[in-house]
N, C-alpha and C. Protein backbone atom coordinates (compact mmCIF):
# COMPACT_ATOMS: atom_id res chain seq x y z
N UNK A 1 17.80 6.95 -1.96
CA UNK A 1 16.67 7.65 -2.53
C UNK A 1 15.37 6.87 -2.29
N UNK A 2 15.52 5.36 -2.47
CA UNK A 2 14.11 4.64 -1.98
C UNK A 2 13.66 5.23 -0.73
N UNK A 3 13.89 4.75 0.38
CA UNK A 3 13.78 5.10 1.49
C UNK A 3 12.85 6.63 1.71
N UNK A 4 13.35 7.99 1.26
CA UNK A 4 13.13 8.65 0.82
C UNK A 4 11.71 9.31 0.29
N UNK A 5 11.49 8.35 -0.62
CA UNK A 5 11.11 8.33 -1.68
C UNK A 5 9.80 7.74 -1.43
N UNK A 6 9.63 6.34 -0.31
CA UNK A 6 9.10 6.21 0.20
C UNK A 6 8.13 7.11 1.04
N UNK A 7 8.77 8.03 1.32
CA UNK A 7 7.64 8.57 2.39
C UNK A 7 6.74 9.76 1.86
N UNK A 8 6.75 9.44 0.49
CA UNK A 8 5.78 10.52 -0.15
C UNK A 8 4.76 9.90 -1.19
N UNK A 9 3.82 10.85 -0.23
CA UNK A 9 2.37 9.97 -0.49
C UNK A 9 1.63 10.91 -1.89
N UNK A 10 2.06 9.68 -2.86
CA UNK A 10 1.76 10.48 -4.26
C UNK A 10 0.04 10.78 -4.25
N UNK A 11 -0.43 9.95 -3.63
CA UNK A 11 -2.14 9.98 -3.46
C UNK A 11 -2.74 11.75 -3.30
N UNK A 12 -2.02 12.20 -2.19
CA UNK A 12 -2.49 13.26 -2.07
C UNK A 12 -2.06 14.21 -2.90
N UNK A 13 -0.71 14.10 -3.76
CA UNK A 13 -0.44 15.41 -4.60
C UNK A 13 -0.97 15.30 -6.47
N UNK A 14 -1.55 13.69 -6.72
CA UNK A 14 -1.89 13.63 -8.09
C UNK A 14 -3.16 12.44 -7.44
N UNK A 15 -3.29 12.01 -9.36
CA UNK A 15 -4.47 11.35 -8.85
C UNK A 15 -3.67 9.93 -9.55
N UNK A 16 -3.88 9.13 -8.34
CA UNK A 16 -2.89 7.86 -8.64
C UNK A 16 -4.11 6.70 -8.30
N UNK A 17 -4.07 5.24 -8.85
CA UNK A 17 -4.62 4.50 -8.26
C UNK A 17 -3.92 3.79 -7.04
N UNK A 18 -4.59 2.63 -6.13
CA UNK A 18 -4.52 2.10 -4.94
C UNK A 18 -3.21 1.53 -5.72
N UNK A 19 -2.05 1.78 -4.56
CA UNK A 19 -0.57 1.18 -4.46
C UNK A 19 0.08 1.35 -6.24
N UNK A 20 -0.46 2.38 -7.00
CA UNK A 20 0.53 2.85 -8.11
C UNK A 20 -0.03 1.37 -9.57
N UNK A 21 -1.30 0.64 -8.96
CA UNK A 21 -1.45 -0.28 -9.97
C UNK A 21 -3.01 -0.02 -11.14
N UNK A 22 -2.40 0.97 -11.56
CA UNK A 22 -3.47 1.04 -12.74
C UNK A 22 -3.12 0.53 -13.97
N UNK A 23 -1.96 -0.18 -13.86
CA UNK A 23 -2.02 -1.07 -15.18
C UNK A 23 -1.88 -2.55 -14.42
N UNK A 24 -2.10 -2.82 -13.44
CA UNK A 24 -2.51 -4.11 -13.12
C UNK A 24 -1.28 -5.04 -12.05
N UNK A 25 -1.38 -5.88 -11.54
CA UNK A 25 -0.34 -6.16 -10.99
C UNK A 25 0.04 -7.57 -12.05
N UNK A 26 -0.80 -8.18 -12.38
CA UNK A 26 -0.51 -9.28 -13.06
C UNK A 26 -1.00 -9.73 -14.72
N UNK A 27 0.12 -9.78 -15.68
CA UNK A 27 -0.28 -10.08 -16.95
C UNK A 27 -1.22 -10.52 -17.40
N UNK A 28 -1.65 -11.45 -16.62
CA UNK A 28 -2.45 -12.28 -16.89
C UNK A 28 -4.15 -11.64 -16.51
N UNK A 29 -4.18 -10.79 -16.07
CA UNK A 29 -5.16 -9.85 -15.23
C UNK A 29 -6.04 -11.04 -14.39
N UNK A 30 -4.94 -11.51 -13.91
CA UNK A 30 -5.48 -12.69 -12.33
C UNK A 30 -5.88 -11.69 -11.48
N UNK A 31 -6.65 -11.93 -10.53
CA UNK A 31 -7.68 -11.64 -9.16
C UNK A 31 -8.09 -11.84 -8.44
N UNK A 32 -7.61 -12.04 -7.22
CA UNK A 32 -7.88 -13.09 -6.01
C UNK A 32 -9.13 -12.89 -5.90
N UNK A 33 -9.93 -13.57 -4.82
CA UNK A 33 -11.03 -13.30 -4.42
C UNK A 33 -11.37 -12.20 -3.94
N UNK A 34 -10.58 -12.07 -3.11
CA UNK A 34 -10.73 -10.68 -2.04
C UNK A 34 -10.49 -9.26 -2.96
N UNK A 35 -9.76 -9.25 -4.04
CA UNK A 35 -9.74 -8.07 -5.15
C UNK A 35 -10.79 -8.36 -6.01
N UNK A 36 -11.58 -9.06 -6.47
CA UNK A 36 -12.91 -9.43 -7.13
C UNK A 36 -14.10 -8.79 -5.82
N UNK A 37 -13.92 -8.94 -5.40
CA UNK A 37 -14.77 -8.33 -4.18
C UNK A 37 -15.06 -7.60 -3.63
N UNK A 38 -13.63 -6.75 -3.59
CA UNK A 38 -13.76 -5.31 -3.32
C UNK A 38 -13.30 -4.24 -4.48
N UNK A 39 -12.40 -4.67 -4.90
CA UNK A 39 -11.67 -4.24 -6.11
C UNK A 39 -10.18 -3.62 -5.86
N UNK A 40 -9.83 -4.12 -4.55
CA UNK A 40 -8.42 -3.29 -4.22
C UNK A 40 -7.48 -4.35 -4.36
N UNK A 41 -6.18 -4.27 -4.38
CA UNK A 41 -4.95 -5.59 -4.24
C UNK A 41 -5.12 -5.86 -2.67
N UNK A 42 -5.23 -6.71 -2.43
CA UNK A 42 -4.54 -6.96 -0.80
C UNK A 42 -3.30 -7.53 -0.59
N UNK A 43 -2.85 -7.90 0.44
CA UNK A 43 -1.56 -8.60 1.27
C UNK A 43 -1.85 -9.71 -0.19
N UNK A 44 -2.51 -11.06 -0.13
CA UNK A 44 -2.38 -11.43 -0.86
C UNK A 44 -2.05 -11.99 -2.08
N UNK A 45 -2.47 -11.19 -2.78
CA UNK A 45 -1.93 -10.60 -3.87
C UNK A 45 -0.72 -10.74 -4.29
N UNK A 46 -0.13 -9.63 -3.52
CA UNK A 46 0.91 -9.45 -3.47
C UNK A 46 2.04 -10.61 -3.13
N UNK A 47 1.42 -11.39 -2.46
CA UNK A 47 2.23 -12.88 -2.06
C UNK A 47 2.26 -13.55 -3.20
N UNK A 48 1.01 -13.77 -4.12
CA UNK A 48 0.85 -14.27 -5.16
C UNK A 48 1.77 -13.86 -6.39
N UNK A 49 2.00 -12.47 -6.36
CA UNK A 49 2.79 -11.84 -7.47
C UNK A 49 4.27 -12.25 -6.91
N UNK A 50 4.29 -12.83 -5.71
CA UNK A 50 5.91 -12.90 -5.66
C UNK A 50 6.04 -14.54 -6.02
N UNK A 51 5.32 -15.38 -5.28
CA UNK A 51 5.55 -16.83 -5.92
C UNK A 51 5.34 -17.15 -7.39
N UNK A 52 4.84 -15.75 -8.28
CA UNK A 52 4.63 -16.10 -9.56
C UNK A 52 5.90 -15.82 -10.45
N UNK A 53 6.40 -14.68 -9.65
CA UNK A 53 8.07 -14.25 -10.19
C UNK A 53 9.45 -15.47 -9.32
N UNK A 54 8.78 -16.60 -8.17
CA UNK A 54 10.15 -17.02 -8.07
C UNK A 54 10.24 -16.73 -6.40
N UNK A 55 9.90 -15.94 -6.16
CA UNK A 55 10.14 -15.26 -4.73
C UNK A 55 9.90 -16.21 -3.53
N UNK A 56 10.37 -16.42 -2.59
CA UNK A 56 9.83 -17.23 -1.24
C UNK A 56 9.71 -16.67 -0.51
N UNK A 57 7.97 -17.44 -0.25
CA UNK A 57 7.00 -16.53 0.26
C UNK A 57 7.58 -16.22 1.65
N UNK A 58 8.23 -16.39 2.24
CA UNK A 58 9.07 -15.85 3.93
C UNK A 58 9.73 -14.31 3.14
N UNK A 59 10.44 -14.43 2.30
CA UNK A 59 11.09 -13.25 1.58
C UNK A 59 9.88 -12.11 1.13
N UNK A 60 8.64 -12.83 0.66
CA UNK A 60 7.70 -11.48 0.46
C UNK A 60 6.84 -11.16 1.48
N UNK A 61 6.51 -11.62 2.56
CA UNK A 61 5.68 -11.97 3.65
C UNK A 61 6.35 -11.04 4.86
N UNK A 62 7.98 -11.25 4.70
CA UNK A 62 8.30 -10.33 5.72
C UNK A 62 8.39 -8.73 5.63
N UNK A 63 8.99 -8.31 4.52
CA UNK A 63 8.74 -7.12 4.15
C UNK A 63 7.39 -6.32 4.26
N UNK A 64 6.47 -7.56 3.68
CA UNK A 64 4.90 -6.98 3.77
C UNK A 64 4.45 -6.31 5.38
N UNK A 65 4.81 -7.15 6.52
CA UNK A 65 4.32 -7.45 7.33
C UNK A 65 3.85 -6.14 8.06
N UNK A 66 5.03 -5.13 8.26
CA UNK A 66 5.15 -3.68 9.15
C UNK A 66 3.63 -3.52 8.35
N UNK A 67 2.84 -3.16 6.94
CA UNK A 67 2.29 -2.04 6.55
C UNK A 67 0.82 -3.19 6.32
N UNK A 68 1.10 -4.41 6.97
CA UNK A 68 -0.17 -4.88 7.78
C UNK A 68 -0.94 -4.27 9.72
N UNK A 69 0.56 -4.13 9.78
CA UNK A 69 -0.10 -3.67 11.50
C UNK A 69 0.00 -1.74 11.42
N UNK A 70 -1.07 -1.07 12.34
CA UNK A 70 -0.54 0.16 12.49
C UNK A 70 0.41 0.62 12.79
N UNK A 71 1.18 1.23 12.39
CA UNK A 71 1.67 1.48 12.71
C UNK A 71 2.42 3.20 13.51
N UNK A 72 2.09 3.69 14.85
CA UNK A 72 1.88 4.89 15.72
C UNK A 72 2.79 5.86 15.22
N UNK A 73 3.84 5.50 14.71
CA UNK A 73 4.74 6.57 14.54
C UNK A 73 4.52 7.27 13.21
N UNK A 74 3.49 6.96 12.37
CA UNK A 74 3.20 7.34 10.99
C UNK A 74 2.62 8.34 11.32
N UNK A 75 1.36 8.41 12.19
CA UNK A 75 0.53 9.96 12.65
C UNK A 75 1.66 10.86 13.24
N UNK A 76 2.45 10.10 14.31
CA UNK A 76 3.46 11.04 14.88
C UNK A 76 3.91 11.77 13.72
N UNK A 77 4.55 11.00 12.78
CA UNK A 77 5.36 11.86 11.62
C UNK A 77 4.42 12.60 10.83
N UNK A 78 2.99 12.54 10.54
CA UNK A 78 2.87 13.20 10.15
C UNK A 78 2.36 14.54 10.56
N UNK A 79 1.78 14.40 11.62
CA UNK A 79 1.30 15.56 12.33
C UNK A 79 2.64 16.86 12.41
N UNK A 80 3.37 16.01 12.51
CA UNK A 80 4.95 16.83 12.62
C UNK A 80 5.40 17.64 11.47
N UNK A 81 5.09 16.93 10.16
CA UNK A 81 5.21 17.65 8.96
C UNK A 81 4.76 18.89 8.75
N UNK A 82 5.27 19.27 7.61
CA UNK A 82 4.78 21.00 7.21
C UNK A 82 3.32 21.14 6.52
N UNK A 83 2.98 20.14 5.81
CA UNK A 83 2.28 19.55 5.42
C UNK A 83 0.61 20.67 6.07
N UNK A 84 0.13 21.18 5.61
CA UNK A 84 -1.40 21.71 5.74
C UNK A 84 -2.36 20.90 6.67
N UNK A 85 -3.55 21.48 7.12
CA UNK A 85 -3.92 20.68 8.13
C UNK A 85 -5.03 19.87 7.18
N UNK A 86 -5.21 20.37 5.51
CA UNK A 86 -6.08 19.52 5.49
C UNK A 86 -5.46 18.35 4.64
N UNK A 87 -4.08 18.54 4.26
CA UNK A 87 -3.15 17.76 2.81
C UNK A 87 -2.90 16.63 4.44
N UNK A 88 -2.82 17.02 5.66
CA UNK A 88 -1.91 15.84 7.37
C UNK A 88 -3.10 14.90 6.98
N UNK A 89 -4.74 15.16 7.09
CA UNK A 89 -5.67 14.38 7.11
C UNK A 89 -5.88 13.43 6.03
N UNK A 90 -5.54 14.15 4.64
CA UNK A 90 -5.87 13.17 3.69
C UNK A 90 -5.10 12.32 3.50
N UNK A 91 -3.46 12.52 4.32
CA UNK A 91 -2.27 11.54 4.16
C UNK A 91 -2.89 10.41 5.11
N UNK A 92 -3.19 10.80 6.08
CA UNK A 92 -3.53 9.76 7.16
C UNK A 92 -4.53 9.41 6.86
N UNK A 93 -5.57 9.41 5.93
CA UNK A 93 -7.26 8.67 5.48
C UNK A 93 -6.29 7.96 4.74
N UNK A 94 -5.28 8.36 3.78
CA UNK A 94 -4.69 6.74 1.98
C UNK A 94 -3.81 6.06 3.05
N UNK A 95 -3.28 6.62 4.44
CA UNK A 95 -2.41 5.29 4.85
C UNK A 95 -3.28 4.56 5.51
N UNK A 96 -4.80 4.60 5.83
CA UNK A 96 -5.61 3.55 6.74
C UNK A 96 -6.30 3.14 5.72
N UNK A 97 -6.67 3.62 4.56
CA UNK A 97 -7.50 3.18 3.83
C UNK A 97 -6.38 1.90 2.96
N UNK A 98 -5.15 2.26 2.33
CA UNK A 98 -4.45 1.32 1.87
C UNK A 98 -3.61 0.03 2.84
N UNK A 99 -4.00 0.48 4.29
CA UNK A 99 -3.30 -0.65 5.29
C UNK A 99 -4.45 -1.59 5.22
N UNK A 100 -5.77 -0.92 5.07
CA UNK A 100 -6.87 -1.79 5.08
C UNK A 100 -7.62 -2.66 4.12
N UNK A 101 -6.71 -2.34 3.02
CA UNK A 101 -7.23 -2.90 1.57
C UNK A 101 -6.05 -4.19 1.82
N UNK A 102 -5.34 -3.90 2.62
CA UNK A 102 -3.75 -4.79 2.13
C UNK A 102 -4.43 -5.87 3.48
N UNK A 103 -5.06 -5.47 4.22
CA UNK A 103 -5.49 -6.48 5.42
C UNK A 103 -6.89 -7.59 5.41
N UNK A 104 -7.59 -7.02 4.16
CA UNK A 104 -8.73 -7.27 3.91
C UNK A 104 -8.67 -8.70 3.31
């Protein structure tokens, strides 16, 4: 079901914040620089939230890595979908806009 589950982009069917974190990623309401700055989570971050739970950083770093680079087959898939021509565009604006918050 992850997998799945994954490939649906809640952005376009409700109104969600950047990567599902409107209650924050960290208790402590820590903030890297680069999220003080712009106001989005980046790659970062996210590295940070894993060495704070325990995680090694090779273990969170690799997973991250694919949804740092473009990746071509995402337009392929979506253009392919049933998906409306204007619901294809707004999927493909939250996956460049959130690859780019995560790269920033």
């Amino acid at each position: 079901m992850s997998r799945a589950y994954d490939l649906v982009n809640t952005r376009i069917h409700g109104d969600d914040t950047d990567f599902a974190l409107s209650k924050k990623l960290f208790a402590d309401d820590y903030q890297s620089a680069g999220w003080k700055k712009s106001g989005h989570a980046s790659a970062t971050d996210f590295l940070e939230f894993g060495k704070r739970i325990g995680v090694v950083e090779s273990r969170c770093s690799k997973p991250l890595a694919p949804f740092l680079e473009r990746q071509a087959l995402v337009e392929s898939l979506i253009n392919q979908s049933f998906l409306d021509a204007g619901s294809k565009g707004a999927y493909f604006l939250h996956y460049n806009t959130n690859r780019n918050y995560l790269i920033a």
